[in-house]
Protein backbone atom coordinates (compact mmCIF):
# COMPACT_ATOMS: atom_id res chain seq x y z
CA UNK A 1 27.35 19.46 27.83
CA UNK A 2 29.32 18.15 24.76
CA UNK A 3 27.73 15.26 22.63
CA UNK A 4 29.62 12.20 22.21
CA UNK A 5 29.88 9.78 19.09
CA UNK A 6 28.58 7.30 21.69
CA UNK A 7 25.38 9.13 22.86
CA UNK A 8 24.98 9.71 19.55
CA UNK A 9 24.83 5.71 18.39
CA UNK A 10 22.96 5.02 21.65
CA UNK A 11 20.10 7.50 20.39
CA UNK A 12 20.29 6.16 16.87
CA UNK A 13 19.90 2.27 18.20
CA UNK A 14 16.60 3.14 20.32
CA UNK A 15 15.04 5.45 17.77
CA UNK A 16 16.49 4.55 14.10
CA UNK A 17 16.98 7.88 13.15
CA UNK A 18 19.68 9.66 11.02
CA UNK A 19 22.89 10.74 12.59
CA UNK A 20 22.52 14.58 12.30
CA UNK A 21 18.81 14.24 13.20
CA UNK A 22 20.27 12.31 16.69
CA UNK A 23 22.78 15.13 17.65
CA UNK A 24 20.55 17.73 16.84
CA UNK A 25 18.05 15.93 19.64
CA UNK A 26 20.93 15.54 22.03
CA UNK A 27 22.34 19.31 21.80
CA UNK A 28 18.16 20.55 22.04
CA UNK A 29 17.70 18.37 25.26
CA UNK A 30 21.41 19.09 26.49
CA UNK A 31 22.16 15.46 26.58
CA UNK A 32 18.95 13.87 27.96
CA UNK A 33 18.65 11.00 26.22
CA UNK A 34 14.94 9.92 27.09
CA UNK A 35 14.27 13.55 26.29
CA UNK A 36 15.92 13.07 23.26
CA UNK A 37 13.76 10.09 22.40
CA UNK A 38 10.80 12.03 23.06
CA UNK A 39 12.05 14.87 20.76
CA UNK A 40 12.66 12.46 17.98
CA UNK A 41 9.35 10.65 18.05
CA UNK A 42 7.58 13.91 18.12
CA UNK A 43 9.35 14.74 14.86
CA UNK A 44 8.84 11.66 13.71
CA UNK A 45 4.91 12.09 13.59
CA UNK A 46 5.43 15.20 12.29
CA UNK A 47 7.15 13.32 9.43
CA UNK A 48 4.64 10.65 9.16
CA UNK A 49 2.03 12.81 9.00
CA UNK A 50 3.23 15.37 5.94
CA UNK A 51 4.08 11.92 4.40
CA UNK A 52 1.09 10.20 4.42
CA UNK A 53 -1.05 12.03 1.47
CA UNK A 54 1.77 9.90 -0.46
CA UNK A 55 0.99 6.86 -2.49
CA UNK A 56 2.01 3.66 -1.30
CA UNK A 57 1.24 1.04 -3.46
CA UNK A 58 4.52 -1.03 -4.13
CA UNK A 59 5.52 -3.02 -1.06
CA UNK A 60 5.45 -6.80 0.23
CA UNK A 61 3.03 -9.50 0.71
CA UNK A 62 3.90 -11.53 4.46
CA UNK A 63 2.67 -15.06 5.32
CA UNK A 64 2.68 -16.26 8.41
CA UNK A 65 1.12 -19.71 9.58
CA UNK A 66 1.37 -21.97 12.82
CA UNK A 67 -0.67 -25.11 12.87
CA UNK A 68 -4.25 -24.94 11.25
CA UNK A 69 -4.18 -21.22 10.80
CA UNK A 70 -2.54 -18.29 8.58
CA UNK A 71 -2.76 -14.77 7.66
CA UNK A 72 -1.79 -13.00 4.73
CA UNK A 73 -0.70 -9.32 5.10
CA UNK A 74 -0.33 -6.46 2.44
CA UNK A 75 2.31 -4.34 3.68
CA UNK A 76 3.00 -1.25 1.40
CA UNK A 77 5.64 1.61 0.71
CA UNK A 78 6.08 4.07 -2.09
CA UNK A 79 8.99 2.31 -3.87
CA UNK A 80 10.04 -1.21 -4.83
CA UNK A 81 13.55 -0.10 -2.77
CA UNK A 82 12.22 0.90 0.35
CA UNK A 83 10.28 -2.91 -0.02
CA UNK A 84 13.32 -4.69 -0.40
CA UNK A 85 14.93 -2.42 2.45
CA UNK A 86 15.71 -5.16 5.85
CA UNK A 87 14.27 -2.33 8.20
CA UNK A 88 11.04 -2.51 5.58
CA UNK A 89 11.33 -6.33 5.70
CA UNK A 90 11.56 -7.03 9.04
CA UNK A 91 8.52 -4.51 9.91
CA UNK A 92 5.88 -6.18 7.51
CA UNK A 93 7.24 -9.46 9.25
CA UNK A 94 6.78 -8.21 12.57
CA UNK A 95 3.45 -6.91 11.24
CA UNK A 96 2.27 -10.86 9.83
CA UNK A 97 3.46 -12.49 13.58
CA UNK A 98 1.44 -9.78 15.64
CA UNK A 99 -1.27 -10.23 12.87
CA UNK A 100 -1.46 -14.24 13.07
CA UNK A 101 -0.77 -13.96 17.50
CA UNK A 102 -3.48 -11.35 17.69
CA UNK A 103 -6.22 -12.48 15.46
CA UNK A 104 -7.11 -9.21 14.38
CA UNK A 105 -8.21 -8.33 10.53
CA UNK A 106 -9.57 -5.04 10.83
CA UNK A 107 -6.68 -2.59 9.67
CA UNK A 108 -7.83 0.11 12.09
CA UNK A 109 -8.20 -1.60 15.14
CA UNK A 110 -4.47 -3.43 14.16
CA UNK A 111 -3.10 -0.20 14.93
CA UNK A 112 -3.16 -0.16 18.33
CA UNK A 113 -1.87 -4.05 18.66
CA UNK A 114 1.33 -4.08 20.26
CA UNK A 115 3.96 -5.97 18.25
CA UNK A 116 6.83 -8.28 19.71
CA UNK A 117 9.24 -5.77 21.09
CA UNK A 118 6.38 -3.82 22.58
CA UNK A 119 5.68 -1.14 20.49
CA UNK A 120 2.28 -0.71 19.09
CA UNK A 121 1.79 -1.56 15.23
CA UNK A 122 1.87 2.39 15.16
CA UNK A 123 4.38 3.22 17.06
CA UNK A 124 6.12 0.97 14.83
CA UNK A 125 5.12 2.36 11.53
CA UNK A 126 6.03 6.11 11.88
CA UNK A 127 9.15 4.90 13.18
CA UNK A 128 9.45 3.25 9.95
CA UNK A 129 8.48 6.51 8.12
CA UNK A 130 11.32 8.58 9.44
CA UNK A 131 13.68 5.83 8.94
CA UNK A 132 13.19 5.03 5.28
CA UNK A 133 11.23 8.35 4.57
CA UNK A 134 8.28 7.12 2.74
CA UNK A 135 4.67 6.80 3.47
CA UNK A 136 4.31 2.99 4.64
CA UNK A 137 1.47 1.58 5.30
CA UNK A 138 -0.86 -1.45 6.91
CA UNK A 139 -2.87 -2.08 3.69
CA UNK A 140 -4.96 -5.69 4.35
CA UNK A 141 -5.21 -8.73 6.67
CA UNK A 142 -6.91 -11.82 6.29
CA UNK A 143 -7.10 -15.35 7.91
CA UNK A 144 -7.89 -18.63 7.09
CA UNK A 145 -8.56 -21.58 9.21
CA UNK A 146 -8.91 -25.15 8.56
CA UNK A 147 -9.41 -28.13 10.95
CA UNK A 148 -7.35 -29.93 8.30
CA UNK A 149 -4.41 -29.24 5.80
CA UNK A 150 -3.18 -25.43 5.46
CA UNK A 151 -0.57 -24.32 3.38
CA UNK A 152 1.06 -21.13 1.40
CA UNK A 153 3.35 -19.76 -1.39
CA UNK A 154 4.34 -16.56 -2.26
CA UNK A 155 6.02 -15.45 -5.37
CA UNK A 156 8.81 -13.11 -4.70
CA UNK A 157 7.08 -10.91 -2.11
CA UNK A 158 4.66 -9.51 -4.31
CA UNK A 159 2.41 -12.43 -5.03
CA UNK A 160 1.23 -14.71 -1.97
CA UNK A 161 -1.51 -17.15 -1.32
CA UNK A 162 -3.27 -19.58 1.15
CA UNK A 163 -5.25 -22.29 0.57
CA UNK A 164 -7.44 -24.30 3.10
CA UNK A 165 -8.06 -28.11 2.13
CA UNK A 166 -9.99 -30.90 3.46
CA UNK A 167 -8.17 -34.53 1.97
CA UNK A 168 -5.06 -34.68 0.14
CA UNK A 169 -1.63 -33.68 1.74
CA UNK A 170 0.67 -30.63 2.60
CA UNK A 171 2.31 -30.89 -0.69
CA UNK A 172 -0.94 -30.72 -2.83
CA UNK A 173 -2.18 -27.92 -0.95
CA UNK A 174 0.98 -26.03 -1.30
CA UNK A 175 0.59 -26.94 -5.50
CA UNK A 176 -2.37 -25.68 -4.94
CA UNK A 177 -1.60 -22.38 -3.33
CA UNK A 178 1.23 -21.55 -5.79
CA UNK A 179 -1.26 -22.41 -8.55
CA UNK A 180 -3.84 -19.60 -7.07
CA UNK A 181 -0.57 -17.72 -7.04
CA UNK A 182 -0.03 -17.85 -10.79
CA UNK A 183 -3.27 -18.10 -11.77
CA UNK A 184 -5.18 -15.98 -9.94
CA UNK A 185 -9.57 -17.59 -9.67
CA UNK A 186 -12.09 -15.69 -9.04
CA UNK A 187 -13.36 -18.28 -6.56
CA UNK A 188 -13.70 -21.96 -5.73
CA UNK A 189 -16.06 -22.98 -8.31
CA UNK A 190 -19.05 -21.27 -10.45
CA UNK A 191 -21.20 -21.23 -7.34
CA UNK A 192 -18.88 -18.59 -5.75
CA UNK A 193 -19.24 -16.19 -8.66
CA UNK A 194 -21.12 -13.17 -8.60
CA UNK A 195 -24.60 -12.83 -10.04
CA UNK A 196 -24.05 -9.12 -11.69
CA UNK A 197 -20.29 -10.50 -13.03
CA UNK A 198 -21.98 -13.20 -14.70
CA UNK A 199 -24.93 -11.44 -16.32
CA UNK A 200 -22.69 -8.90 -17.21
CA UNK A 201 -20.47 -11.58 -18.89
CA UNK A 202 -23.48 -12.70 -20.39
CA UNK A 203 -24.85 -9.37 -22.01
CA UNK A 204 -21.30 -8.67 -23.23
CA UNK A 205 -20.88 -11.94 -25.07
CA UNK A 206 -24.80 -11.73 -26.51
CA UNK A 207 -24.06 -8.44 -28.00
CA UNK A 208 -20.85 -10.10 -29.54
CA UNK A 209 -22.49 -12.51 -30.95
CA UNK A 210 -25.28 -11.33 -32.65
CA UNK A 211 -23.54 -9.10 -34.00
CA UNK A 212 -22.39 -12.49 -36.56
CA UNK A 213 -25.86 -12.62 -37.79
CA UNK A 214 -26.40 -16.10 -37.20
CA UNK A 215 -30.16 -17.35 -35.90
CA UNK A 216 -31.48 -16.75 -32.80
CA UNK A 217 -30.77 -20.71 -31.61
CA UNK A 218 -27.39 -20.37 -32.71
CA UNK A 219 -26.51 -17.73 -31.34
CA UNK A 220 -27.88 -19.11 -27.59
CA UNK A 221 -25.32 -22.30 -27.99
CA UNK A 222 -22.79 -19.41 -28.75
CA UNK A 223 -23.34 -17.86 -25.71
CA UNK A 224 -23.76 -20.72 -24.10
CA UNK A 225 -20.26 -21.81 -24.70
CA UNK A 226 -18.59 -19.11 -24.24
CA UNK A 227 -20.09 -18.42 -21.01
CA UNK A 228 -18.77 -22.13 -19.78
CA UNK A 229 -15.33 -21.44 -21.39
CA UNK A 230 -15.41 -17.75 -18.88
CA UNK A 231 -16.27 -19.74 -16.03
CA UNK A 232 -13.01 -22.33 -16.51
CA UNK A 233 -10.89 -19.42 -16.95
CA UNK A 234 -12.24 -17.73 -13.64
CA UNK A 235 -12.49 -20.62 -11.48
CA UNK A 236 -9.93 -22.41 -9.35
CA UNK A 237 -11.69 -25.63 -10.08
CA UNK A 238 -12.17 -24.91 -14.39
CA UNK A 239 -8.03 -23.72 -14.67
CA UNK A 240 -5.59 -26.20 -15.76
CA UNK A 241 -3.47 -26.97 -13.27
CA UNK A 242 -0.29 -24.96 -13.21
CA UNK A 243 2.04 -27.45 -13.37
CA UNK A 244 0.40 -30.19 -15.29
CA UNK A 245 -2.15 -28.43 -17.93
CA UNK A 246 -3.69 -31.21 -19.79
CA UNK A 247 -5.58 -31.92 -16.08
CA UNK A 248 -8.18 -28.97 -14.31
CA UNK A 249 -7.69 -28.64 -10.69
CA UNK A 250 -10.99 -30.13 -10.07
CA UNK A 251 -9.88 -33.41 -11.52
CA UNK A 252 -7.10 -33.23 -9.71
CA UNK A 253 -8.50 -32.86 -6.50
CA UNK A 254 -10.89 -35.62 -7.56
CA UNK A 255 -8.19 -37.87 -8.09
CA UNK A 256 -6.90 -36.58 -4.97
CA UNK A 257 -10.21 -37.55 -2.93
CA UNK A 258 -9.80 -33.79 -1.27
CA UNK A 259 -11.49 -30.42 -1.46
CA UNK A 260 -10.18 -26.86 -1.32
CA UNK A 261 -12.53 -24.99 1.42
CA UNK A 262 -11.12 -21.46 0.97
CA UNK A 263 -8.49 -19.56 -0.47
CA UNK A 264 -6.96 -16.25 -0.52
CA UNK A 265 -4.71 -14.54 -2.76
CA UNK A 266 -3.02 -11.03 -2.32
CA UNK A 267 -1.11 -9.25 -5.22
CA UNK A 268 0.69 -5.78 -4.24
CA UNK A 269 -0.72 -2.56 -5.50
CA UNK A 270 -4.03 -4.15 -7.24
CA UNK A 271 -6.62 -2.03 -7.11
CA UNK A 272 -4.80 1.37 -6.50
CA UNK A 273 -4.52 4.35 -8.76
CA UNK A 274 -0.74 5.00 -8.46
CA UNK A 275 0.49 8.25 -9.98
CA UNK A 276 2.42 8.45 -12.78
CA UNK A 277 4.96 11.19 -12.88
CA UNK A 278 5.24 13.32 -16.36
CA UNK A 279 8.79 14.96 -15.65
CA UNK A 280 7.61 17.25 -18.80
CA UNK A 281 4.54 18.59 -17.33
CA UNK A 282 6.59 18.96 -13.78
CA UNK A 283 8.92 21.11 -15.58
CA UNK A 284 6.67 23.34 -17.37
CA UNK A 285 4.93 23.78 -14.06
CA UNK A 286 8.12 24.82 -12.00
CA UNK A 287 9.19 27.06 -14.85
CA UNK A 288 5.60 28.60 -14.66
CA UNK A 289 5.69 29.60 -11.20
CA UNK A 290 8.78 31.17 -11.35
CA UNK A 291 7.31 33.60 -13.52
């Protein structure tokens, strides 16, 4: 059976993969096409699969919110192009709405929820992969609720926040969330901060300063200072606000008569050891072998 150009497009709109990689299917399945699907998916895992030792740690950062809810989704790939690629875009999109419809955080059990056009999140993915050919990846979800005023920002696609506040309006909370954005707390305020982060603060700034020679009771303000100027740098009510400096974000919202509940703020990559190639050492090694 001969392959036409218009099997071949027909194959290449269901599945998304490459021309030669479509007629190949068609000529192995003598012009089944649901055969041909099958043959093509197969591969595709195969693909996935050797591709998913890979790093991903560039990628996007997807929003989505309805009402008094919103998730936040890492979505990663190996390269900054592949993120800015519309099959990439309109995946981690797909991936926020099925995130925010489903209510599901956990990464692993995500896999298996089916996404608008009825593939599961999956499915979906190592289609992806043998698309774009690049490890991709479901890195994060998380959700925030309030019975009040929700709002977002995201900076680029790499940066994004939420922020969940009681008082105030949509236009302070979205301040707000491009301010966690920028700024990036720790947490709310100092009760939110870690025991063991603090003490260690503590030890490292002791050591620091006796190392001045100052008395014993000087050196305890010293510390004691510092330790308040560390918590205003790490806390979202301590930072100057973003766009007006010469006021904290806790006076503002005092001023505002509203509270921040919660917050979340996702960054791409932070927090993974991505690999950086040494073409020099690559060569030598090549070279190497081929003696």
């Amino acid at each position: 059976m001969s392959i036409t150009a218009s099997m071949v497009k027909e194959l290449r709109e269901r599945t998304g993969a490459g021309m030669m990689e479509c007629k190949k299917a068609l000529v192995e399945t003598a012009g089944n096409l649901e055969a041909a699907v099958e043959v093509l998916r197969m591969s595709g895992q195969a693909k996935a699969d050797k591709k998913a030792s890979r790093v991903a740690a560039d990628g996007r950062v997807v929003i989505a919110q309805e009402g008094g809810k919103a998730v936040i989704v890492e979505v990663n790939s190996e390269t900054d192009f592949v993120a800015k690629d519309e099959n990439f875009v309109a995946f981690a999109e797909a991936i926020a709405a099925a995130a925010l419809s489903s209510g599901t955080t956990d990464v692993g059990a995500f896999a298996s929820v089916k996404l608008a056009d009825g593939r599961s999140v999956e499915e979906a993915r190592t289609a992806l992969i043998t698309k774009v050919g690049e490890n991709i990846g479901v890195r994060r979800i998380q959700s925030i609720a309030s019975n009040d005023i929700i709002a977002n920002y995201t900076h680029g696609a790499r940066i994004g926040a939420v922020v969940a506040l009681d008082g105030g309006d949509e236009a302070l909370a979205r301040d707000l969330a491009m301010h966690v954005t920028a700024s990036n707390p720790m947490c709310i305020d100092e009760s939110g901060v870690p025991a063991e982060t603090l003490e260690n603060e503590r030890r490292i700034l002791t050591e620091q300063a006796q190392d001045s020679g100052k008395p014993a009771e000087i050196i305890e303000k010293m510390v004691a200072g510092r330790v308040n100027k560390y918590l205003r740098e790490i806390t979202l009510l301590g930072q100057p606000f973003v766009k007006d400096p010469d006021v904290t974000v806790g006076k503002l919202l005092q001023g505002a008569n509203a509270k921040v509940t919660a917050f979340v703020r996702f960054e791409v990559g932070e927090g993974i050891e991505k690999k950086e190639d040494n073409f020099a050492e690559e060569v030598m090694a090549q070279v190497k072998g081929a003696n």
